[in-house]
C-alpha atoms as a PDB file:
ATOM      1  CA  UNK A   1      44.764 171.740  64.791  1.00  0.00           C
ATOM      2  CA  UNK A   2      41.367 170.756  66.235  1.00  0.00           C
ATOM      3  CA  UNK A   3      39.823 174.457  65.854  1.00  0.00           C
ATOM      4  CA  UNK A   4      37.467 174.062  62.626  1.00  0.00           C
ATOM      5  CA  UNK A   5      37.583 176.114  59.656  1.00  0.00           C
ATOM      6  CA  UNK A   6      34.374 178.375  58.968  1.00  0.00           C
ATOM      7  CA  UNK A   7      32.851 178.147  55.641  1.00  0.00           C
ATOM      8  CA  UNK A   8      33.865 180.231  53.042  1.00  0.00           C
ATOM      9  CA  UNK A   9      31.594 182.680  52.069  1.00  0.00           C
ATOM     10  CA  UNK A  10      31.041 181.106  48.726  1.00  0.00           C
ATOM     11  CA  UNK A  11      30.335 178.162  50.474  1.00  0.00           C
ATOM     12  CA  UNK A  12      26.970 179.689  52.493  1.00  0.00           C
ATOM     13  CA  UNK A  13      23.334 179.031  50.781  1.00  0.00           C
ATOM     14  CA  UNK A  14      21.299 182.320  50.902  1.00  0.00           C
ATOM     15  CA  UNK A  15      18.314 180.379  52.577  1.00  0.00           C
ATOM     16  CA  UNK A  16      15.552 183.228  51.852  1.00  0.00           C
ATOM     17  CA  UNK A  17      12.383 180.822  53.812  1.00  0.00           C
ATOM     18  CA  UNK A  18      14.482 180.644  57.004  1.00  0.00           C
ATOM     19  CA  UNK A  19      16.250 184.184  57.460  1.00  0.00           C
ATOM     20  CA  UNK A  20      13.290 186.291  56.535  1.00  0.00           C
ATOM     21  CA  UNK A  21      10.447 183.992  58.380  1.00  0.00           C
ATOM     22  CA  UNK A  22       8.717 183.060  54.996  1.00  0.00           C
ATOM     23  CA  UNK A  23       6.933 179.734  55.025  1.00  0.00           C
ATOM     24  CA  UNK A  24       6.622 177.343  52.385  1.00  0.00           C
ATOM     25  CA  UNK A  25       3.748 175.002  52.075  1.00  0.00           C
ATOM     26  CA  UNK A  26       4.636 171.044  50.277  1.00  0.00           C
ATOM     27  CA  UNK A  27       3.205 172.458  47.137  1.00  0.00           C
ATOM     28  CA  UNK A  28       5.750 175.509  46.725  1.00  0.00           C
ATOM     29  CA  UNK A  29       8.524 174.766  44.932  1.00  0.00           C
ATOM     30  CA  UNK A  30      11.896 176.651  46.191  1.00  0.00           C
ATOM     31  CA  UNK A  31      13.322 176.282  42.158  1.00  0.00           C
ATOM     32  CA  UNK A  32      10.034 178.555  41.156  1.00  0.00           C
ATOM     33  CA  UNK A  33      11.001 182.021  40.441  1.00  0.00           C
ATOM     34  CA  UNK A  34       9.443 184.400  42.082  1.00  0.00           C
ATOM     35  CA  UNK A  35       8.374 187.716  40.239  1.00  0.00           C
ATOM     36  CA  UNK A  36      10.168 191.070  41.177  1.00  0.00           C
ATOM     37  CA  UNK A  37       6.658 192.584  42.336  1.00  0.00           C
ATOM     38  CA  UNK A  38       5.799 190.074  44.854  1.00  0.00           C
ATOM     39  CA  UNK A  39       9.905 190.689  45.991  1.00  0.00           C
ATOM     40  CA  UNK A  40       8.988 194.230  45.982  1.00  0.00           C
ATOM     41  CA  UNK A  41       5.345 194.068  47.700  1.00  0.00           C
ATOM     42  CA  UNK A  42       6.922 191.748  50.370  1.00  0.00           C
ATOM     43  CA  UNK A  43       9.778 193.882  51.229  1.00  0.00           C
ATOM     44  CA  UNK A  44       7.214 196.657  51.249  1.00  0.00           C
ATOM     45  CA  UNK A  45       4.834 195.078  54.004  1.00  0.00           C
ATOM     46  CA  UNK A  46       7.424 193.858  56.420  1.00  0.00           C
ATOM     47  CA  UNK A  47       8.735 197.504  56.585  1.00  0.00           C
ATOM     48  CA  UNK A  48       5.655 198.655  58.229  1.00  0.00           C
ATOM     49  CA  UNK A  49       4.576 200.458  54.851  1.00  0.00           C
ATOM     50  CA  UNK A  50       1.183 199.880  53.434  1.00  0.00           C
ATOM     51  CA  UNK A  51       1.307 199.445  49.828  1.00  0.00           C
ATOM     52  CA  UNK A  52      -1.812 201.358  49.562  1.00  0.00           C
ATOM     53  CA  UNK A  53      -0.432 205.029  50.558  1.00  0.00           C
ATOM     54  CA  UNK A  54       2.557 204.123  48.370  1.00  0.00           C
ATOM     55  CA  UNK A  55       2.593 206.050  44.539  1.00  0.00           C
ATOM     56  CA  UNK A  56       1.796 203.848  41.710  1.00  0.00           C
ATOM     57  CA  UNK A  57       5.394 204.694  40.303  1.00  0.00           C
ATOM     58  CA  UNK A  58       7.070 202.924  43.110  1.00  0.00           C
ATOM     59  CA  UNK A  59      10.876 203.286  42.568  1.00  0.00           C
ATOM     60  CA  UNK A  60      12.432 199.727  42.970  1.00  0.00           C
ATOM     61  CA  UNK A  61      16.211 201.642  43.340  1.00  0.00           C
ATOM     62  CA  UNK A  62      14.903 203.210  46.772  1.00  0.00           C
ATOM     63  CA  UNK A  63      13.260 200.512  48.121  1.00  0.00           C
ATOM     64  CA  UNK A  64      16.991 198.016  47.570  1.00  0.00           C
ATOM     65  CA  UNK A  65      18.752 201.219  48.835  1.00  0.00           C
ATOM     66  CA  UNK A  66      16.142 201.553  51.931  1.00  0.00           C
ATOM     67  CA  UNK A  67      16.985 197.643  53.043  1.00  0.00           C
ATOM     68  CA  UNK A  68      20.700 197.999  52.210  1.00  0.00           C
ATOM     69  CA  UNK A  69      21.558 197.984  48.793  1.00  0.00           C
ATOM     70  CA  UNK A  70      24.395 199.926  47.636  1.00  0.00           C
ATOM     71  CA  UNK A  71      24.605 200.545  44.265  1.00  0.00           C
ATOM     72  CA  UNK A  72      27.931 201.739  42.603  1.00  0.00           C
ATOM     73  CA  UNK A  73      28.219 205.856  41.536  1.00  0.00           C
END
């Protein structure tokens, strides 16, 4: 007794603004969506890459595989 429980897993907010160092100004809503591209483009620039040397046909599968992503065979 006395030793507290962790969370459960399903318990734990993914807190995107905090983990990732993104800040949000008064006026940005956290409900907004954001669209895939800008997901995409932000993942992109905090990789190093420059979106300008990347191909217009940018493959959205490699870049989720490149940060982690496994996707089932």
């Amino acid at each position: 007794t006395g030793v507290p429980k962790s969370p459960s897993p399903a318990g734990k907010h993914l807190n995107l603004a905090s983990s990732s160092g993104i800040k949000l100004t008064e006026t940005e809503n956290p409900e907004t969506p954001v669209p895939f591209k800008e997901i995409f483009e932000a993942l992109l620039r905090n990789s190093g890459e420059k979106l300008s040397e990347r191909d217009e046909k940018v493959s959205y599968v490699d870049i989720l595989k490149q940060c982690g992503l496994k996707f089932p065979k």
